[in-house]
N, C-alpha and C. Protein backbone atom coordinates (compact mmCIF):
# COMPACT_ATOMS: atom_id res chain seq x y z
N UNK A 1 -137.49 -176.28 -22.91
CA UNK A 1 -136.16 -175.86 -22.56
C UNK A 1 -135.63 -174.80 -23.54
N UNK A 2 -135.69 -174.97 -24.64
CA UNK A 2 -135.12 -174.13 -25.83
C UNK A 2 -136.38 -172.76 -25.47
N UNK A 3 -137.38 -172.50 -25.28
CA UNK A 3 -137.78 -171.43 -24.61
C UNK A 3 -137.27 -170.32 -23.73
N UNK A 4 -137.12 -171.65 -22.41
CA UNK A 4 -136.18 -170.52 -21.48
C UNK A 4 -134.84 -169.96 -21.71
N UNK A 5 -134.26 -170.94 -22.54
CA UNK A 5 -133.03 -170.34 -23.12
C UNK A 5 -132.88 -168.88 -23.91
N UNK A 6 -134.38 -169.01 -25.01
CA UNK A 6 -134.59 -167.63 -25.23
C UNK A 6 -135.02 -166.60 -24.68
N UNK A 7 -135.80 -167.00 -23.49
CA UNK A 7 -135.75 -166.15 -22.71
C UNK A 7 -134.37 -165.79 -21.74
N UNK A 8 -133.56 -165.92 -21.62
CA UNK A 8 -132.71 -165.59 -21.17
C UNK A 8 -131.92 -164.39 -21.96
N UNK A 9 -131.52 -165.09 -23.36
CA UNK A 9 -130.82 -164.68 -24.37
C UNK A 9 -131.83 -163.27 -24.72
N UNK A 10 -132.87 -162.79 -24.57
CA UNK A 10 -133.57 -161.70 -24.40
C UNK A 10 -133.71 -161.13 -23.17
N UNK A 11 -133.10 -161.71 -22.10
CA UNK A 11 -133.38 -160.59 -20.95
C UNK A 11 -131.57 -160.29 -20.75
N UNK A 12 -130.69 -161.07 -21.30
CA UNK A 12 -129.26 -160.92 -21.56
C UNK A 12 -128.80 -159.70 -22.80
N UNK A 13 -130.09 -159.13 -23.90
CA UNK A 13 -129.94 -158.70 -24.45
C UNK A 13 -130.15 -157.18 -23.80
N UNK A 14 -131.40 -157.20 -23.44
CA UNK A 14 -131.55 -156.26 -22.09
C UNK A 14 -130.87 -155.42 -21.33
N UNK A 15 -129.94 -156.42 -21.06
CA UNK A 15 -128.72 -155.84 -20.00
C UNK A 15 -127.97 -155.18 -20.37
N UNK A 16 -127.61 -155.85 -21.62
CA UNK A 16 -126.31 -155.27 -22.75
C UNK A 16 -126.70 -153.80 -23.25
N UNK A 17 -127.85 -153.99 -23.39
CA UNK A 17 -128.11 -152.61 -24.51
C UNK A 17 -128.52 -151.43 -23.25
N UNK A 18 -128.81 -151.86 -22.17
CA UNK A 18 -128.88 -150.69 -20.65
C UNK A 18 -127.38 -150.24 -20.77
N UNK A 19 -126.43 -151.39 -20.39
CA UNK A 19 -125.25 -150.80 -20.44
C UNK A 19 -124.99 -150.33 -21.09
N UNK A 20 -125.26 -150.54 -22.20
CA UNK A 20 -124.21 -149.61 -23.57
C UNK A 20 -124.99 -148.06 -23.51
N UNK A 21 -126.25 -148.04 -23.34
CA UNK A 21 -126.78 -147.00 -23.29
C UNK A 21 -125.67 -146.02 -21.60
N UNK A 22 -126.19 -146.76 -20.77
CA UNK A 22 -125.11 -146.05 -19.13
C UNK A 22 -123.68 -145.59 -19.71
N UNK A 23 -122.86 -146.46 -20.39
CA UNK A 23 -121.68 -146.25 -20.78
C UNK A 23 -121.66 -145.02 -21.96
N UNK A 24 -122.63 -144.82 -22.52
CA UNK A 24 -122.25 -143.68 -23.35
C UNK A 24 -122.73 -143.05 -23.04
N UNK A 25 -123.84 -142.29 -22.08
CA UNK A 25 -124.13 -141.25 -21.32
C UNK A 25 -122.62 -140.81 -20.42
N UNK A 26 -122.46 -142.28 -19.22
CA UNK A 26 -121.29 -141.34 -18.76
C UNK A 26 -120.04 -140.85 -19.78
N UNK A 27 -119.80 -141.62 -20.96
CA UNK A 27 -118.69 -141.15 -21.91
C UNK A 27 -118.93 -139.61 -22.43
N UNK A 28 -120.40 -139.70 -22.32
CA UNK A 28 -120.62 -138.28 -23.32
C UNK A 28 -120.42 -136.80 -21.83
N UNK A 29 -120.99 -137.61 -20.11
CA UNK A 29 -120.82 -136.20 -19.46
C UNK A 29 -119.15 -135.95 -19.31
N UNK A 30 -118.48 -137.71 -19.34
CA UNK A 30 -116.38 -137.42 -19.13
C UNK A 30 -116.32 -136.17 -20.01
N UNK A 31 -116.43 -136.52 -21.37
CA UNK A 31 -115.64 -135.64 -22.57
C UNK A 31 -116.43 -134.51 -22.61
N UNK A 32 -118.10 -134.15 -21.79
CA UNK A 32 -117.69 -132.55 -21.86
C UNK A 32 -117.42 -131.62 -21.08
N UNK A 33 -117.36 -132.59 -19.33
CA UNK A 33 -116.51 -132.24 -18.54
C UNK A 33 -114.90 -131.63 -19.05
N UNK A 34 -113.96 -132.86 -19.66
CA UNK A 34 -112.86 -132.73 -20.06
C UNK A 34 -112.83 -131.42 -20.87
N UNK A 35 -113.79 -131.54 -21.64
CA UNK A 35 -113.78 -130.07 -22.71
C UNK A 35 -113.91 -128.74 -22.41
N UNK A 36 -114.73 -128.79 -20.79
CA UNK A 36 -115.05 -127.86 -20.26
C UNK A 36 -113.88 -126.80 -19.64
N UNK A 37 -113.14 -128.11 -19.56
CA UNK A 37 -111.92 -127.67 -17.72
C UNK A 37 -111.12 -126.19 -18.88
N UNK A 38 -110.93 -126.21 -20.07
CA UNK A 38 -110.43 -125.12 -21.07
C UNK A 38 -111.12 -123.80 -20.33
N UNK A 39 -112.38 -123.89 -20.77
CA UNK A 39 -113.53 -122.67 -21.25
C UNK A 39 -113.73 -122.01 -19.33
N UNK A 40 -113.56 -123.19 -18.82
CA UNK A 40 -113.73 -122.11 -17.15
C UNK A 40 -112.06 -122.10 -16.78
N UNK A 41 -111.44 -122.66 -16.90
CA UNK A 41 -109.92 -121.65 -16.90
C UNK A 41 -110.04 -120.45 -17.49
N UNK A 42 -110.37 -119.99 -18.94
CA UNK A 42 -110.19 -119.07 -19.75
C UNK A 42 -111.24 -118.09 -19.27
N UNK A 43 -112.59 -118.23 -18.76
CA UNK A 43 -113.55 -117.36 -18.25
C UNK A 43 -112.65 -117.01 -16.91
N UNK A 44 -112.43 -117.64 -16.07
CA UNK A 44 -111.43 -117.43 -14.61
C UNK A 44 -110.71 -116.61 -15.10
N UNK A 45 -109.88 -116.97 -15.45
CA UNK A 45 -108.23 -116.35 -16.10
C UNK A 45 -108.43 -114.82 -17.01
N UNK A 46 -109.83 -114.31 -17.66
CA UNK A 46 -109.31 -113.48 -18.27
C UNK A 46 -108.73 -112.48 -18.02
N UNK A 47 -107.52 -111.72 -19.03
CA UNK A 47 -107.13 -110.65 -18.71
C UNK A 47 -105.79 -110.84 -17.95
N UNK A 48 -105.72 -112.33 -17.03
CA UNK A 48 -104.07 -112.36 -15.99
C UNK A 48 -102.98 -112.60 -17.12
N UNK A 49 -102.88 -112.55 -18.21
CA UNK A 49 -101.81 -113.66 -18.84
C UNK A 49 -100.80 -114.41 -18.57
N UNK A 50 -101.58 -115.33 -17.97
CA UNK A 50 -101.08 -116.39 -17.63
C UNK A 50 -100.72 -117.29 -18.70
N UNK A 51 -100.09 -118.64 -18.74
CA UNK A 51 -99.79 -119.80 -19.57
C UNK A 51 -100.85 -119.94 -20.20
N UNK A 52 -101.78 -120.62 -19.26
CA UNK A 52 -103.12 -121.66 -19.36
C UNK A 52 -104.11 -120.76 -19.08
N UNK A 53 -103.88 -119.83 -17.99
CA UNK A 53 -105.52 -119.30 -17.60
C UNK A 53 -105.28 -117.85 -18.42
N UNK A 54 -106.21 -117.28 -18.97
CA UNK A 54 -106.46 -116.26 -19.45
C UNK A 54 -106.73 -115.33 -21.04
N UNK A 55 -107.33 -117.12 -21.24
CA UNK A 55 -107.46 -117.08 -22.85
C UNK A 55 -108.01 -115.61 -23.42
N UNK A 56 -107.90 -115.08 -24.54
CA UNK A 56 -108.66 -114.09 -24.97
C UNK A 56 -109.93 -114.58 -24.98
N UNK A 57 -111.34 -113.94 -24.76
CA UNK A 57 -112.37 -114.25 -25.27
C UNK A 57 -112.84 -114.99 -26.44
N UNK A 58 -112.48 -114.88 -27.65
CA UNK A 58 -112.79 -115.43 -28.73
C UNK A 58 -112.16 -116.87 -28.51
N UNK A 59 -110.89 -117.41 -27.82
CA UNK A 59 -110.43 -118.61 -27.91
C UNK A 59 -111.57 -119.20 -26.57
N UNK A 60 -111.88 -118.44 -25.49
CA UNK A 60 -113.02 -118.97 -24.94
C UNK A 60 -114.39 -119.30 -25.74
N UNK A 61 -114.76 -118.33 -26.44
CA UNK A 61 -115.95 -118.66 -27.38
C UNK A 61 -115.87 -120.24 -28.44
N UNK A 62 -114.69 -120.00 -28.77
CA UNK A 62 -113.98 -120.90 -29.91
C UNK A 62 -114.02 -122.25 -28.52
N UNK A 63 -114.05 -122.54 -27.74
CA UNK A 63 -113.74 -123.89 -26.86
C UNK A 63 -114.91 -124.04 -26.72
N UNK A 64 -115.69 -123.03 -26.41
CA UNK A 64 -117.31 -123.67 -26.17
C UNK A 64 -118.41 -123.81 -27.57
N UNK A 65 -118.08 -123.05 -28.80
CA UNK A 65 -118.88 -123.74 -29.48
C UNK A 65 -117.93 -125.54 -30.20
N UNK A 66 -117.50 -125.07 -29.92
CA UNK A 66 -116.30 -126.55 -30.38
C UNK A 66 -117.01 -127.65 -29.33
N UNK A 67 -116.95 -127.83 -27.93
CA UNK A 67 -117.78 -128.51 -26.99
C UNK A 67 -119.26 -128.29 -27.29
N UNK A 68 -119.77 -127.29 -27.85
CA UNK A 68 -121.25 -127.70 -27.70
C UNK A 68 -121.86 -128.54 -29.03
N UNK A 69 -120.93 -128.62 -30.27
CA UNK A 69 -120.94 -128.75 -31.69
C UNK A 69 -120.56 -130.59 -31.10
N UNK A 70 -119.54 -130.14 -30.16
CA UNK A 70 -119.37 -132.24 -29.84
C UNK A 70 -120.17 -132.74 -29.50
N UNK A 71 -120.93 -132.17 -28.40
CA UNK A 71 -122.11 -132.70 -27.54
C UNK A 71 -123.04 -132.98 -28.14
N UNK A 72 -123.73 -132.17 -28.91
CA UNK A 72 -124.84 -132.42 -29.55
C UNK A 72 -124.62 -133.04 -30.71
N UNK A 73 -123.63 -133.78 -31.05
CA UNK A 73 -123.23 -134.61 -32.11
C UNK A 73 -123.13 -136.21 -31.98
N UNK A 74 -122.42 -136.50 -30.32
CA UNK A 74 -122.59 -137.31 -29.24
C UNK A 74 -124.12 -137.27 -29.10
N UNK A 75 -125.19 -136.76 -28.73
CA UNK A 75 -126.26 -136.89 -28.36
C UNK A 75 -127.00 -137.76 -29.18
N UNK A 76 -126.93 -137.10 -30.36
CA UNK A 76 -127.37 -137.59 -31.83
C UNK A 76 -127.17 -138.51 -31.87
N UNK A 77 -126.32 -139.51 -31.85
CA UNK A 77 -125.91 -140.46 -32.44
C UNK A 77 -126.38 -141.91 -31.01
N UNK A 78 -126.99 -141.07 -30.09
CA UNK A 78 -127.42 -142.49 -28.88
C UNK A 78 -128.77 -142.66 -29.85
């Protein structure tokens, strides 16, 4: 009996560590989605000066190495 129990408690461990792995993949595509929605406004937008859309270039450059410096920092760390 104390067998199958460990077997359980190892195929329960299983599960946990799939999920946690699923859950921080989708956490890592949310936040560089979220990070993204900036850098294609500002590519869209250049030049209209608008509020939101029409960042100068360099504040577009500046959003995407900022998102790619997150991502691959996020990556690292699965």
């Amino acid at each position: 009996m104390a067998e199958k129990d460990e077997q359980r408690i190892t195929e329960l461990e299983h599960k946990v560590q799939t999920l946690r792995e699923i859950v921080s993949v989708v956490t890592i595509v949310a936040f560089t989605i979220f990070l993204g929605i900036p850098i294609v406004a500002s590519v869209v937008g250049v030049g209209t000066y608008s509020g939101f859309f029409g960042a100068a270039w360099n504040t577009t450059l500046l959003y995407g190495l900022l998102v790619a410096n997150t991502v691959g920092y996020l990556w690292s760390e699965l």
